[in-house]
N, C-alpha and C. Protein backbone atom coordinates (compact mmCIF):
# COMPACT_ATOMS: atom_id res chain seq x y z
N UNK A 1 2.85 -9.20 7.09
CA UNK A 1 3.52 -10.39 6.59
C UNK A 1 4.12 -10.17 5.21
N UNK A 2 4.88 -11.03 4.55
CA UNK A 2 5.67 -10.79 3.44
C UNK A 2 4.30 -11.12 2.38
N UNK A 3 3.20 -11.40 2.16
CA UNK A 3 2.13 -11.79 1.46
C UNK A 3 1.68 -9.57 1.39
N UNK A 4 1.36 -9.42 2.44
CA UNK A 4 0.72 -8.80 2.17
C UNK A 4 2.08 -7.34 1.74
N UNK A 5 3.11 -7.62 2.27
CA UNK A 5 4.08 -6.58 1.82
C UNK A 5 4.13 -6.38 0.05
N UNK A 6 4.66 -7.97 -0.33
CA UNK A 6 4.19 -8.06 -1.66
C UNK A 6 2.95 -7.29 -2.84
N UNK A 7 1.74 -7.59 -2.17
CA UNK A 7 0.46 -6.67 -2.65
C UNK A 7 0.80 -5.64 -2.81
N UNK A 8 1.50 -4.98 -1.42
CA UNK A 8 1.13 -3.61 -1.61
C UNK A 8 1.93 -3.25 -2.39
N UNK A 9 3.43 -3.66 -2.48
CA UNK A 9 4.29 -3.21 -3.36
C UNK A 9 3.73 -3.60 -5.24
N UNK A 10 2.92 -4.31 -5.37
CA UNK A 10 2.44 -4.30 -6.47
C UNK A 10 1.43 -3.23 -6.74
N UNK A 11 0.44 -3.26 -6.07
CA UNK A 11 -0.67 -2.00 -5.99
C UNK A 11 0.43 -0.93 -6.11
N UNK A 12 1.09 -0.71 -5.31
CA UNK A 12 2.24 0.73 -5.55
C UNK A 12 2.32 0.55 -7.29
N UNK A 13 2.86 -0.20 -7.64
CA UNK A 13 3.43 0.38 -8.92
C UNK A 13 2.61 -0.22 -10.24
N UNK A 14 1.61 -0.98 -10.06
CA UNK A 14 0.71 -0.33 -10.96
C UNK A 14 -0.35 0.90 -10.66
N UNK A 15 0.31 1.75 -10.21
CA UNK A 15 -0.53 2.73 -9.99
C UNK A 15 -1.61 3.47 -9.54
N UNK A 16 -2.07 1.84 -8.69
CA UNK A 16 -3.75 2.18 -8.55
C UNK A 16 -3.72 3.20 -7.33
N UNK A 17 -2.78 2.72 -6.66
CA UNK A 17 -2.65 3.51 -5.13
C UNK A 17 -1.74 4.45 -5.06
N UNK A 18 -1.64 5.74 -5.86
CA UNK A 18 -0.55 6.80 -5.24
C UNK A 18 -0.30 7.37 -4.06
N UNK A 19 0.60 6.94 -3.35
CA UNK A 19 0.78 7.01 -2.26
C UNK A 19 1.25 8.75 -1.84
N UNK A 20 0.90 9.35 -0.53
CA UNK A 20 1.28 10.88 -0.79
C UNK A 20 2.52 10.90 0.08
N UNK A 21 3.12 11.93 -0.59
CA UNK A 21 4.17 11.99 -0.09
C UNK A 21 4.34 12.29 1.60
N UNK A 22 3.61 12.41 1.90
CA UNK A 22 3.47 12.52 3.73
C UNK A 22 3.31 11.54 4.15
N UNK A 23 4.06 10.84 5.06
CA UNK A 23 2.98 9.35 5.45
C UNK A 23 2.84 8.60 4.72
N UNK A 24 3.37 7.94 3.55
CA UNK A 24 2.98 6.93 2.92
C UNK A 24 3.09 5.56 3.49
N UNK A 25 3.69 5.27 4.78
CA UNK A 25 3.79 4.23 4.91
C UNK A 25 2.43 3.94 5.98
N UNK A 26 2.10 4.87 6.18
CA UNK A 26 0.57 5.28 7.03
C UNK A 26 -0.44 4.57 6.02
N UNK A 27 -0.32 5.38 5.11
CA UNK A 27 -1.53 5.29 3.78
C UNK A 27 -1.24 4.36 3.65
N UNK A 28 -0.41 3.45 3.21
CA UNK A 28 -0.27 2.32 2.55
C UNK A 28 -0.92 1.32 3.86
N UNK A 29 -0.19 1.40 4.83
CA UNK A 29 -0.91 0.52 6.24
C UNK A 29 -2.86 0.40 6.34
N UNK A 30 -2.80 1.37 5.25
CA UNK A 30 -4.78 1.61 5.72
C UNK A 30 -5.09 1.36 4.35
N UNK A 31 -4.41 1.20 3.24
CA UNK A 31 -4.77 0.55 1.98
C UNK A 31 -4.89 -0.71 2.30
N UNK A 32 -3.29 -1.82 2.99
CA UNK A 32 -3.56 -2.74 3.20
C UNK A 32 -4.74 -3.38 4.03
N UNK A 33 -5.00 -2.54 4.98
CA UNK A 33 -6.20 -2.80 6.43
C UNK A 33 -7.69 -2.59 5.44
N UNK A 34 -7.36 -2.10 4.24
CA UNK A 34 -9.04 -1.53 3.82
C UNK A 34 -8.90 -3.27 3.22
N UNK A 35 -8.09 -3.42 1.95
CA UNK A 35 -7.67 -4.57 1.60
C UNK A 35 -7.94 -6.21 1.94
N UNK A 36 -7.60 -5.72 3.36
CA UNK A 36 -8.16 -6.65 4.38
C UNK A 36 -7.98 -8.50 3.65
């Protein structure tokens, strides 16, 4: 949803979550799911 798109794009850029360059939209999908 746009709630949780939001988060993550914040977590992205304060830094907490560096995303790797392989798959980040993977990683980020299982940041949000840990997130929950």
């Amino acid at each position: 949803g746009e709630a949780l798109g939001a988060r993550s794009v914040v977590v992205i850029e304060d830094g907490l979550v560096p995303l790797p360059e392989q798959h980040p939209e993977e990683f980020a999908a299982a940041v949000l799911a840990a997130l929950g």
